[in-house]
Protein backbone atom coordinates (compact mmCIF):
# COMPACT_ATOMS: atom_id res chain seq x y z
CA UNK A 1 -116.57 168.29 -35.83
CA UNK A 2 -115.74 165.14 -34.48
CA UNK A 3 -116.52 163.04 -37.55
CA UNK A 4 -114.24 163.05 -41.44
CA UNK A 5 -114.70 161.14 -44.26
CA UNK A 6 -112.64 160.57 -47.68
CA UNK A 7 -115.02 158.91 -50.47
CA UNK A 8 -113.86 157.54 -53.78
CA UNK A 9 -115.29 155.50 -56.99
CA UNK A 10 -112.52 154.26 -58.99
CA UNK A 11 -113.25 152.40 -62.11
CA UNK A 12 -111.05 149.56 -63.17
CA UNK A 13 -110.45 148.14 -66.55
CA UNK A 14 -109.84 144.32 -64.58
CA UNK A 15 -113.07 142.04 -63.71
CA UNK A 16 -114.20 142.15 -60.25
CA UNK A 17 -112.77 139.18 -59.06
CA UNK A 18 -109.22 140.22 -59.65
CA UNK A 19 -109.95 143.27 -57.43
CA UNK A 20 -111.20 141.53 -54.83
CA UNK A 21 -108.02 138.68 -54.85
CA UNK A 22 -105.74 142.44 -55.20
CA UNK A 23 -107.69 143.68 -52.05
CA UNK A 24 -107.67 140.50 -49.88
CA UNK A 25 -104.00 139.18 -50.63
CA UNK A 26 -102.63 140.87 -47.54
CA UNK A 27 -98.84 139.20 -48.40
CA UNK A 28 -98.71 141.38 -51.95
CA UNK A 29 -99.14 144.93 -50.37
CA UNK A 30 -95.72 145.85 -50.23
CA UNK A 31 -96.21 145.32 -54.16
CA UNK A 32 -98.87 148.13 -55.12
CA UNK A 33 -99.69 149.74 -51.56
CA UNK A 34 -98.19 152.95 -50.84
CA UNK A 35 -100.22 153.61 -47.77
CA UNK A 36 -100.17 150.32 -45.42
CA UNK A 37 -96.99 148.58 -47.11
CA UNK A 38 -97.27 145.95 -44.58
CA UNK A 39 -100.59 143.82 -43.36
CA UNK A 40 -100.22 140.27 -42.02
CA UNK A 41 -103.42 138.42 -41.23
CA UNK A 42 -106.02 136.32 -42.69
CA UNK A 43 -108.80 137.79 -44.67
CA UNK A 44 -111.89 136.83 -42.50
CA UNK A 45 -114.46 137.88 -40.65
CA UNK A 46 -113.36 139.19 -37.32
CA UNK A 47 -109.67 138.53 -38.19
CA UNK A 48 -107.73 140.90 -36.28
CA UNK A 49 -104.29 142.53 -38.39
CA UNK A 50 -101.50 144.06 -37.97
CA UNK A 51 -100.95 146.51 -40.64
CA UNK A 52 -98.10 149.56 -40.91
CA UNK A 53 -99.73 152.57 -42.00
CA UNK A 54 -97.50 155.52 -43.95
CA UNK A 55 -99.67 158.44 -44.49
CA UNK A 56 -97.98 160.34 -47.53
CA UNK A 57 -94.44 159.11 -47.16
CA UNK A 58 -94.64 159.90 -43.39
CA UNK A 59 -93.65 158.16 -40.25
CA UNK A 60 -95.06 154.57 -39.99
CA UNK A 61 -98.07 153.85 -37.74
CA UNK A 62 -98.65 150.54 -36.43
CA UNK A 63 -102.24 149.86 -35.82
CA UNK A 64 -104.40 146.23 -35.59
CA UNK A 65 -107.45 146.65 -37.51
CA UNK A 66 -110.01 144.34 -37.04
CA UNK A 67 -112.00 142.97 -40.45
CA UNK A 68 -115.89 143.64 -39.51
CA UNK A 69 -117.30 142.84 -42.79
CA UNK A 70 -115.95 140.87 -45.04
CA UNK A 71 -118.19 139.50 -47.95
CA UNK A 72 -116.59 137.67 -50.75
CA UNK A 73 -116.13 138.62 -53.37
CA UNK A 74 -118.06 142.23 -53.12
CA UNK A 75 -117.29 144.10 -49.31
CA UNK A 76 -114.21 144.33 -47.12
CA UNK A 77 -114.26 146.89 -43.62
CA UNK A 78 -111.50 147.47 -41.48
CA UNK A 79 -111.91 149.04 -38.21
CA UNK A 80 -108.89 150.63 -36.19
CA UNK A 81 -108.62 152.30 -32.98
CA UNK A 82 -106.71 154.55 -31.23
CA UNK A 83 -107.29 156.68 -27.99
CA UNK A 84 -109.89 158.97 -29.11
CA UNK A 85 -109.80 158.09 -32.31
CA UNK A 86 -111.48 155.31 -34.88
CA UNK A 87 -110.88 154.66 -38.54
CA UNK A 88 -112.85 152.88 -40.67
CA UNK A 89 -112.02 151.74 -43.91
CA UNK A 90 -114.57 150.06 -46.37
CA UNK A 91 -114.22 148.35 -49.72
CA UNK A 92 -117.08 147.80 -52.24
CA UNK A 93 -116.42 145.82 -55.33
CA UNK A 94 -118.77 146.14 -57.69
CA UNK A 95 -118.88 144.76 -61.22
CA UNK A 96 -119.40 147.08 -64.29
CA UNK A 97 -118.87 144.04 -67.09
CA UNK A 98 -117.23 140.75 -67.89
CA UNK A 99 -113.80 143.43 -67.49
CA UNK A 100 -114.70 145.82 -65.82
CA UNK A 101 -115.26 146.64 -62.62
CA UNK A 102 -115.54 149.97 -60.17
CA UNK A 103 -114.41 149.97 -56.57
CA UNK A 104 -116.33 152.16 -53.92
CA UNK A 105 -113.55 152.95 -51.45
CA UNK A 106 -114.48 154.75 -48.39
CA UNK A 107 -112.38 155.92 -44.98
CA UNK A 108 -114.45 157.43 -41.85
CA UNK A 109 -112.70 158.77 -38.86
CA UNK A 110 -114.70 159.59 -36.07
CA UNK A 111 -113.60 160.12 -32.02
CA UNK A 112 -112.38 163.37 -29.36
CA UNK A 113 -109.60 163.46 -31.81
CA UNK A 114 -110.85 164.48 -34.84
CA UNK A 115 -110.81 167.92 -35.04
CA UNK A 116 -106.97 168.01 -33.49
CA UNK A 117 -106.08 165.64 -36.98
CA UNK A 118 -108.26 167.53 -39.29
CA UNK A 119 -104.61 168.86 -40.93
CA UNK A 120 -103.09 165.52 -41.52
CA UNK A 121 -106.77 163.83 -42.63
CA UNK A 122 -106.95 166.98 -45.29
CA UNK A 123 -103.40 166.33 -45.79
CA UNK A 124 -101.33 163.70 -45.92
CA UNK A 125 -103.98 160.66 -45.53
CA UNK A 126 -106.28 162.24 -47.73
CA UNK A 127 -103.41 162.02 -50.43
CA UNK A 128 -102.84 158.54 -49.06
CA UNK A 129 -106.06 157.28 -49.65
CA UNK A 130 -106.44 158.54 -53.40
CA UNK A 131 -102.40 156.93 -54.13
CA UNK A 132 -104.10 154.07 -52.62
CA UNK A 133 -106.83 153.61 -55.21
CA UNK A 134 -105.02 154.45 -57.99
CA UNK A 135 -101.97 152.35 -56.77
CA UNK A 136 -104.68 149.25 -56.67
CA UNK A 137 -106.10 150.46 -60.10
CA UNK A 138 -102.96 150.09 -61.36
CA UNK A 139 -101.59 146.97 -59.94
CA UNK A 140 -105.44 145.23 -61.24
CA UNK A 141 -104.90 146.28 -64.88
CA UNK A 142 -101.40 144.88 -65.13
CA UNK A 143 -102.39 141.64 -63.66
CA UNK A 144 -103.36 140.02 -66.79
């Protein structure tokens, strides 16, 4: 198969727009995000990062995603690339009450490599990418 995906809702007891200011302040990362620690950039359309990705604990990866959607204050996607390989990461925000919110949080790999990463995208990222959630969860509930 040359195509994985990782799909999660999350529901957060924080209103919407303190997700969204969590998900787009690229400076706090290091704070709550135990995946990519480190993303410099502006949050804007076509705004190309750099971002240092740790699957579970592992050995860093430095990629430069490119933002190709970003819609205040509801949808952020991040696309990466890599020989044979693409990863896209996408971001809904939706809004469940005055505070309360759920976030749709997505990650699609597709490319040559696929089926040669399937153990580390069952693996390791896939853990990443639920810590990730939760991690954000977290770090919008204790933001009062």
């Amino acid at each position: 198969m040359l195509f994985a995906e990782l799909f999660a809702l999350i529901e957060i007891d924080a209103p919407a727009e303190r997700v969204w200011q969590v998900l787009t302040d690229f400076r706090r990362y290091p704070e709550w995000n135990p995946f990519m620690p480190k993303v410099a950039g502006e949050p804007a359309r076509r705004a190309e990062l750099t971002a240092e990705v740790r699957p579970d604990g592992g050995r860093v990866v430095r990629l430069r995603p490119l933002i190709v959607t970003f819609r205040p204050p509801k949808e952020l996607r991040l696309r990466a690339r890599l020989p044979g390989l693409v990863g896209e990461q996408r971001f809904v925000v939706e809004t469940l009450g005055a505070a309360r919110s759920r976030l749709v949080h997505e990650k699609r790999f597709r490319g040559l490599l696929v089926p040669f990463v399937r153990r580390a995208l069952d693996g390791p990222v896939r853990r990443s990418f639920e810590a990730t959630g939760l991690a954000l969860k977290a770090f919008a509930e204790r933001r009062r």
